[in-house]
Protein backbone atom coordinates (compact mmCIF):
# COMPACT_ATOMS: atom_id res chain seq x y z
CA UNK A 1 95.18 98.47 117.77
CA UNK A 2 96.74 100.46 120.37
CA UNK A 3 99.38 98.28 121.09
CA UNK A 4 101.03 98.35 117.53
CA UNK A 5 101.28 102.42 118.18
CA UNK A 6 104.56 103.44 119.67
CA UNK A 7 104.62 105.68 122.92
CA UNK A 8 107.54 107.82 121.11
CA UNK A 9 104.60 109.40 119.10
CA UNK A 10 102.81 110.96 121.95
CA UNK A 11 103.23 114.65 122.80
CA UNK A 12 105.43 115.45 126.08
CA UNK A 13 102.36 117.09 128.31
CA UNK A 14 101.23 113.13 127.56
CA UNK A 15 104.22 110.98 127.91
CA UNK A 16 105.72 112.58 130.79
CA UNK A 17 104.39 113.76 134.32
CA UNK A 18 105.66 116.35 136.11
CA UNK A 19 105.65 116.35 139.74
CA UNK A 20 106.79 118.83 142.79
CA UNK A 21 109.60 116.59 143.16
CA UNK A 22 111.07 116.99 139.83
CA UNK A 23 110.99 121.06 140.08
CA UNK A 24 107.36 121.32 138.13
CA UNK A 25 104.52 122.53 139.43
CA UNK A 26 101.78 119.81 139.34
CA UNK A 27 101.25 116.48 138.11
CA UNK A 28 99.88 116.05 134.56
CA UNK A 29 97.47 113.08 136.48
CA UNK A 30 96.27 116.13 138.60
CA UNK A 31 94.40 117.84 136.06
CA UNK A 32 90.59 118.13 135.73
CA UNK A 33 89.06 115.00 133.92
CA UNK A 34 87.05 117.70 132.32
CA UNK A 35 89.94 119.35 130.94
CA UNK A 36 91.66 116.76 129.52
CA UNK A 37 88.48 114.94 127.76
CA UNK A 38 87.88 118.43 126.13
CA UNK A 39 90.98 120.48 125.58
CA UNK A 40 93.43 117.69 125.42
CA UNK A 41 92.20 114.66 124.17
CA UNK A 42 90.03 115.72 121.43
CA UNK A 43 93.30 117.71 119.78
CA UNK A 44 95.35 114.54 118.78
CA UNK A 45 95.29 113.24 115.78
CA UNK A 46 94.34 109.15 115.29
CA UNK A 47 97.76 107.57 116.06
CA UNK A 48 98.65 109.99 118.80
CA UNK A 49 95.27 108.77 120.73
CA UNK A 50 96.15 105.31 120.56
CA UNK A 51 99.39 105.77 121.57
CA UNK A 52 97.86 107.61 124.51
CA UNK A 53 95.37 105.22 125.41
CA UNK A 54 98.53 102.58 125.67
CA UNK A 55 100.21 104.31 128.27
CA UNK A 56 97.65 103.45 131.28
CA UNK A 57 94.71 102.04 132.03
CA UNK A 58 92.81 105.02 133.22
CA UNK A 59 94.51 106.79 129.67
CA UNK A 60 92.78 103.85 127.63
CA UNK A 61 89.67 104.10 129.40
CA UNK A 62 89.85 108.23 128.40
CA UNK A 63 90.70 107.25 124.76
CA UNK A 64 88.11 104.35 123.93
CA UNK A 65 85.41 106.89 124.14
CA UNK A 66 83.66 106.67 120.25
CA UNK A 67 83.36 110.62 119.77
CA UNK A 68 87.14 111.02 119.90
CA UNK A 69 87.57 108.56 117.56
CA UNK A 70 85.03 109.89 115.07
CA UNK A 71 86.52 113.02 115.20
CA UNK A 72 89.76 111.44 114.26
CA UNK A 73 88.10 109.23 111.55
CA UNK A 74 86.84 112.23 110.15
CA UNK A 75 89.56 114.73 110.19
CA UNK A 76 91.61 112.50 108.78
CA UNK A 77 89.13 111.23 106.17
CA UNK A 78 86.17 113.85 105.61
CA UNK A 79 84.07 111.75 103.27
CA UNK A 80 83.73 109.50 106.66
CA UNK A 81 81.30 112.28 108.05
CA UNK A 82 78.53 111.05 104.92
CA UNK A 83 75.76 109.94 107.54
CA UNK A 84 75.67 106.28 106.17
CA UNK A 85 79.05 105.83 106.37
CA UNK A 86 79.17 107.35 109.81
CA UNK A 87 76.15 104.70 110.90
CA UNK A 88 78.66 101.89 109.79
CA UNK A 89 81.35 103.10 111.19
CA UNK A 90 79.55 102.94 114.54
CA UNK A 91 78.50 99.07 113.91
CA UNK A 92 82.35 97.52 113.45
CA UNK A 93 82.96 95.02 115.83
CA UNK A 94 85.42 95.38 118.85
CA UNK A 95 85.34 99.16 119.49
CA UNK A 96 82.87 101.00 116.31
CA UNK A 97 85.00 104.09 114.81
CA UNK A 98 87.97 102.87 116.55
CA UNK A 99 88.10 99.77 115.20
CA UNK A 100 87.66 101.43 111.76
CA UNK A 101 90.49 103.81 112.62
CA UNK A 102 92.75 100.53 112.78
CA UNK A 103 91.46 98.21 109.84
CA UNK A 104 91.50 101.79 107.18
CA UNK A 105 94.65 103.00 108.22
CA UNK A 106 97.65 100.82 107.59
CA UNK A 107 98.74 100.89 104.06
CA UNK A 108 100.49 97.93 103.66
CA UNK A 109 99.30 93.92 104.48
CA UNK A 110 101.21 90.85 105.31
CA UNK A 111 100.13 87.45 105.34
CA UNK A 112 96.40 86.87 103.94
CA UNK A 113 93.74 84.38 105.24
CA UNK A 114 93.17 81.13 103.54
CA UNK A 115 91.97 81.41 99.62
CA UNK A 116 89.23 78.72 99.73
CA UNK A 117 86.37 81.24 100.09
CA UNK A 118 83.05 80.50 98.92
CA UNK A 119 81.93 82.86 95.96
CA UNK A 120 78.34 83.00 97.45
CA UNK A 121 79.92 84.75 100.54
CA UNK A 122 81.55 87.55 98.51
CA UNK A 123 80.32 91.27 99.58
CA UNK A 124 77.27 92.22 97.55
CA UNK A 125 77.80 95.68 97.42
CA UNK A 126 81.24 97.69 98.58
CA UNK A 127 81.07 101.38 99.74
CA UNK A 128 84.21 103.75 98.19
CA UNK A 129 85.05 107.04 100.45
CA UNK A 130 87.68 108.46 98.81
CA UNK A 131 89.33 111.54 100.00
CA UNK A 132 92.34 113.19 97.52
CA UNK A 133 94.24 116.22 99.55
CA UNK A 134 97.07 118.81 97.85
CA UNK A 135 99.52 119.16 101.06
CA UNK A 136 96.91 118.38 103.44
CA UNK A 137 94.22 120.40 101.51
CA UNK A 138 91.06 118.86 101.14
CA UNK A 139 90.50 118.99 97.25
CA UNK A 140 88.34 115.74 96.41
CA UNK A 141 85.83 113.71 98.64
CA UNK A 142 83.26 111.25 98.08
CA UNK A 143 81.38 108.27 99.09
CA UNK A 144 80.52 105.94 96.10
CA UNK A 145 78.58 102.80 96.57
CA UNK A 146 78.62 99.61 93.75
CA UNK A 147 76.58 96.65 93.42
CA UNK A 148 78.99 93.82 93.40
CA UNK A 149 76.29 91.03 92.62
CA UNK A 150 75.31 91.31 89.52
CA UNK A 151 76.40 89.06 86.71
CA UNK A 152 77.46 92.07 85.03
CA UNK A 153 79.71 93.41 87.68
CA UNK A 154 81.16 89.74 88.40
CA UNK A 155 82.15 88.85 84.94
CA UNK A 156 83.35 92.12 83.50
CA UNK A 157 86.43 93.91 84.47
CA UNK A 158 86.96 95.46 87.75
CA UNK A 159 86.43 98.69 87.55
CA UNK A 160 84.55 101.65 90.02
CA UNK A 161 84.93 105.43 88.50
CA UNK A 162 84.01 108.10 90.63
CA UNK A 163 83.45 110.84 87.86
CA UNK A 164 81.70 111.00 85.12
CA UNK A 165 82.93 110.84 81.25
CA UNK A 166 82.31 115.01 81.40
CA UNK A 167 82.80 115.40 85.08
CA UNK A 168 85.63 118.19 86.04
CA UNK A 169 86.73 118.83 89.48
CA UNK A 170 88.96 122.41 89.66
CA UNK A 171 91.58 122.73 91.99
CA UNK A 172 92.99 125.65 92.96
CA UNK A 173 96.75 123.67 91.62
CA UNK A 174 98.93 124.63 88.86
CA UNK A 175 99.01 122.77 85.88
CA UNK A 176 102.30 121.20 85.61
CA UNK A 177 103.68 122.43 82.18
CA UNK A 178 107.05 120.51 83.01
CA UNK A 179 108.76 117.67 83.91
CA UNK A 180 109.87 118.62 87.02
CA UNK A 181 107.16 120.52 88.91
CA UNK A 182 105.02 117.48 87.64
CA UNK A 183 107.27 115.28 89.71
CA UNK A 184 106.71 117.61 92.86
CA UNK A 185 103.25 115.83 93.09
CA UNK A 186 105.05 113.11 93.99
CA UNK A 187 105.31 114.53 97.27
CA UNK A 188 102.30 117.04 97.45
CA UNK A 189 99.52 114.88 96.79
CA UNK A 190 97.91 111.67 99.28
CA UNK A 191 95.27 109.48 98.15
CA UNK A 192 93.04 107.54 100.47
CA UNK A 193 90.32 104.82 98.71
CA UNK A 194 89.55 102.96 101.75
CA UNK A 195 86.71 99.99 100.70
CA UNK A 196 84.00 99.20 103.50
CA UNK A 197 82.11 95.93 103.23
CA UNK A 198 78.59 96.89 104.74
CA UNK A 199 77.53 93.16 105.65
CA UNK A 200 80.42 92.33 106.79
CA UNK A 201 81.47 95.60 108.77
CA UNK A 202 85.28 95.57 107.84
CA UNK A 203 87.49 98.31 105.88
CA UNK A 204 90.69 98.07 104.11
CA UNK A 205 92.57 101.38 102.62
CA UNK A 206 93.33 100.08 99.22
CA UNK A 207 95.64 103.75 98.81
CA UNK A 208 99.86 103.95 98.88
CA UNK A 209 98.94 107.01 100.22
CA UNK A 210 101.28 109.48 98.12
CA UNK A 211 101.49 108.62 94.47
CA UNK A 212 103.76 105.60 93.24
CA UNK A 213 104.64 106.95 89.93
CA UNK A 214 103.48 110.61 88.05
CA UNK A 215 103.33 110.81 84.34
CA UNK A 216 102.93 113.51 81.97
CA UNK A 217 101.79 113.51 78.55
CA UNK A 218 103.84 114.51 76.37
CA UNK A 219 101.43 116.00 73.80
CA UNK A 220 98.15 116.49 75.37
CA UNK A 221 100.21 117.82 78.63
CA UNK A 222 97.73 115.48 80.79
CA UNK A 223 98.71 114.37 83.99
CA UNK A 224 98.36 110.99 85.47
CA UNK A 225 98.75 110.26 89.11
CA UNK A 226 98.86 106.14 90.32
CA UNK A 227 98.40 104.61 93.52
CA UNK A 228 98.86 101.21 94.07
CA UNK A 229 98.95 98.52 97.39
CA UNK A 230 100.12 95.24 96.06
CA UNK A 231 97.91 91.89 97.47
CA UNK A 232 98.58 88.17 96.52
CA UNK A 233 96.71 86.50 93.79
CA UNK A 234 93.73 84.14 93.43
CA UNK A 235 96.33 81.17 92.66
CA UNK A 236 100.05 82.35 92.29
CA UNK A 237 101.82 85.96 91.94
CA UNK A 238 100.31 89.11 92.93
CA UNK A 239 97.52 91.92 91.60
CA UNK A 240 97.97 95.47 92.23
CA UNK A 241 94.62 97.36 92.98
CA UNK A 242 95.72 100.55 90.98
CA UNK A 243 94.08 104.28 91.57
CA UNK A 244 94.58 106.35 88.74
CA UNK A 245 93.66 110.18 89.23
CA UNK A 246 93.68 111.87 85.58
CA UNK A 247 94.26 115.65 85.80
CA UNK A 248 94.32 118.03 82.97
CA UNK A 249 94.44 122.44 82.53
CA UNK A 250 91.93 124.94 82.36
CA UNK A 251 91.95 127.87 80.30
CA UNK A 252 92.94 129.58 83.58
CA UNK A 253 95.83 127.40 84.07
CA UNK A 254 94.29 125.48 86.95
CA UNK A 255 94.35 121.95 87.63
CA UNK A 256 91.56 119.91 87.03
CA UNK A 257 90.33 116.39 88.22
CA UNK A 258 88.83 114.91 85.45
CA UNK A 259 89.20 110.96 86.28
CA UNK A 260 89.43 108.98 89.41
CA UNK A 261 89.17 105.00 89.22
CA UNK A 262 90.12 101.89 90.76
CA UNK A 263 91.76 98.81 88.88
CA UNK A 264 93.04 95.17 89.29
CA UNK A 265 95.58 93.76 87.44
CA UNK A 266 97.46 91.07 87.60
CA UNK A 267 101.21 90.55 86.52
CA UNK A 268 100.63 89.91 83.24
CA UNK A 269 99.07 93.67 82.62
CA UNK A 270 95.38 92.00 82.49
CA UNK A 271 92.41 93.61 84.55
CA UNK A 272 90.90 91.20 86.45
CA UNK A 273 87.22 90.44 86.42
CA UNK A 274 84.96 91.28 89.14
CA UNK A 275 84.43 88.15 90.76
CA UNK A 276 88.27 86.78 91.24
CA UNK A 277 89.11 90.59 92.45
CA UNK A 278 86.04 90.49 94.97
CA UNK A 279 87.98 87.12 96.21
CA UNK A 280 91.23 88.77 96.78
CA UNK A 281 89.93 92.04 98.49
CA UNK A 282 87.44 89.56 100.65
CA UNK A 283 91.09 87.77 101.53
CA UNK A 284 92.72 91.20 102.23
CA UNK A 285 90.11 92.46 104.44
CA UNK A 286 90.26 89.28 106.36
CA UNK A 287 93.64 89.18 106.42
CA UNK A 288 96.62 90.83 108.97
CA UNK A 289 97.55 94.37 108.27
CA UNK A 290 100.93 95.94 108.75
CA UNK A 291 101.46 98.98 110.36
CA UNK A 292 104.46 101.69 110.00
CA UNK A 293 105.28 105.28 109.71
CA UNK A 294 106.92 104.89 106.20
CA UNK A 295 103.58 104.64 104.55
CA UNK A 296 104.76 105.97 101.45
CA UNK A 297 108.01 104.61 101.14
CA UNK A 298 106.73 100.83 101.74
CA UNK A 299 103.97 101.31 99.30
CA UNK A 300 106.61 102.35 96.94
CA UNK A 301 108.87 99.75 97.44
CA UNK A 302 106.48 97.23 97.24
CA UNK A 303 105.30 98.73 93.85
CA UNK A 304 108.74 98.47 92.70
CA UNK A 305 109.10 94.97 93.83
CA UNK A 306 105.91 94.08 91.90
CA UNK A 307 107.12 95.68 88.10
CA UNK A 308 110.30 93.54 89.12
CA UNK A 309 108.45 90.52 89.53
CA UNK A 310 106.50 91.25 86.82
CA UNK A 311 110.38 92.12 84.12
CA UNK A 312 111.81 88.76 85.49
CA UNK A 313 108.27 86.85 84.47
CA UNK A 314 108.51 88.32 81.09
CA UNK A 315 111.64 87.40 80.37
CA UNK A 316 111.19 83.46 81.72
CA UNK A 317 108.09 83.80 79.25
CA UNK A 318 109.85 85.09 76.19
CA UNK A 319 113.13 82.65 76.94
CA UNK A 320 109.92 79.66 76.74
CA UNK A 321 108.80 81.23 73.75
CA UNK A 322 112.37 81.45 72.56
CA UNK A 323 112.73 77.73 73.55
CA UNK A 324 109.25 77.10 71.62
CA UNK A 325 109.89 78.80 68.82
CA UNK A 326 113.35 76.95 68.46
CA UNK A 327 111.81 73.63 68.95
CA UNK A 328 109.41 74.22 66.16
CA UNK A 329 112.14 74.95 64.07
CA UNK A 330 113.94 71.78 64.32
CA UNK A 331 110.34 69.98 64.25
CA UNK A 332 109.75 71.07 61.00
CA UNK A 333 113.31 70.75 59.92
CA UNK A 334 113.48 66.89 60.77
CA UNK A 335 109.95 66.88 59.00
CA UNK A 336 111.20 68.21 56.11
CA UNK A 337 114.06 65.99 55.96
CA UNK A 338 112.25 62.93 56.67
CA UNK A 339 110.25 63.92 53.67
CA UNK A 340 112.87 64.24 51.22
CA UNK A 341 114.48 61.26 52.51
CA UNK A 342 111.24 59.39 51.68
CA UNK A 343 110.27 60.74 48.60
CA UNK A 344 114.07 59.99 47.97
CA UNK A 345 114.09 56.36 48.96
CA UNK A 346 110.64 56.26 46.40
């Protein structure tokens, strides 16, 4: 993972060393081991540390130590810290929390692995930590887990809600009443929904991170907040997993959380059923990730590219059905005709 991290993001007491030479005092590799394992080290954020740990061998050897990179997991996603999903965390192959770190935080995938995957291999149960911050305030966490073998799960719709029907999270946000301080969520809020196969021991962040569209209601005043990463199909086109956080007012005027739920659809507008999505995000979490710092513009952009895809398949489908419809015509036309022509010749 480290290598896909540029040096550019690591902070100047890391990237450069000052010696006697240059005019400075001391060389940065001159301080205490102690000192930087505890006051140094431990202060970076996830993509910082790996960016560290690229810049020498000793620095990789500092950085590969699992306690940094829990703390990193789980200040950048607290629901991590739930003791179960911190005892899975430790299990991943090649490098435990680290390894986590890389496969839960890109936002955006390229190619996929191969789509001839045997339905008795698909995940029996998938583990949810979900994390919703308001400018990098915590104001929703949780760790949901779903049974994914049932026959009921498999041949319904797709479909994990974190809330119940009459379940109300308050935030300490003002209820939109407009237009356009609704639309400054757009850049306030981040989702994460990162899935975790247990068996398996693999994660994929199934979040755009900041919200792809925001829609009010424009009688009810209700607020609806989507979040989408776009994945290829089962046979041809693409799905979108879609978050949809559903806020409404209090009394007070407060914000309130009152649904959170993942989707699949596909480009036709149809929710997927269990078992065909549990083949795609089986695909995705085998599959390559891509890595940037424009999370939320490529998730957007991707998003848009999908409702394109999805306008120019509409319109080859109504020009068929224009072509269909036209073809009847003429079929029972020439019908009609031959009719006459027979009753005529009678």
């Amino acid at each position: 993972m480290s290598s896909s991290f540029k040096r550019s993001n690591l902070p100047p007491t890391i990237t450069s060393s000052t010696t006697e030479e240059q005019g400075g005092a001391t060389s940065f590799s001159s301080l205490h081991r102690d000192i930087i394992e505890c006051h140094i080290l431990p202060k970076l954020d996830g993509t910082t540390l790996a960016s560290a740990s690229s810049s020498s061998t000793s620095f990789h050897h500092l950085c590969s130590q699992d306690y940094l990179w829990f703390k990193a997991c789980n200040d950048t996603w607290p629901s991590t810290s739930s003791p179960r999903v911190k005892h899975l965390i430790s299990k991943f192959i090649n490098g435990g929390p680290r390894a986590f770190f890389a496969q839960s935080y890109p936002l955006y995938y390229s190619e996929l692995t191969s789509s001839n995957l045997n339905h008795s291999s698909l995940p029996l149960e998938l583990i949810s930590t979900v994390d919703i911050k308001h400018k990098k305030t915590l104001i929703f966490s949780k760790v949901q887990e779903t049974e994914t073998g049932t026959g009921w799960f498999r041949f319904s719709p797709f479909r994990i809600d974190l809330l119940e029907p009459k379940d109300v999270i308050t935030t300490h946000i003002c209820h939109p009443e407009q237009d356009d301080t609704c639309h400054s969520l757009m850049d306030d809020m981040s989702l994460s929904w990162i899935i975790i196969d247990p068996i398996q021991r693999s994660a994929i962040n199934l979040s755009s991170h900041k919200p792809v569209s925001v829609n009010r209601h424009w009688l009810t005043g209700e607020v609806q907040l989507t979040f989408v990463t776009i994945h290829k199909g089962p046979t041809s086109g693409h799905v979108q997993f879609r978050v949809v956080v559903m806020c409404g007012g209090s009394e007070r005027g407060e914000m309130q959380i009152r649904e959170v739920s993942l989707e699949v659809e596909d480009m036709e507008g149809v929710h997927m059923y269990g078992k065909d999505s549990l083949v795609i995000l089986q695909r995705a979490l085998e599959g390559k990730r891509g890595r940037g710092n424009l999370r939320e513009e490529e998730g957007r952009r991707k998003y848009k590219e999908f409702l394109e895809m999805k306008e120019r398949r509409k319109e080859k489908q109504l020009k068929r059905e224009e072509v269909m419809d036209v073809l009847g015509v003429g079929f029972g036309i020439s019908i009609f005709v031959v009719f006459w022509w027979f009753m005529l010749c009678t």
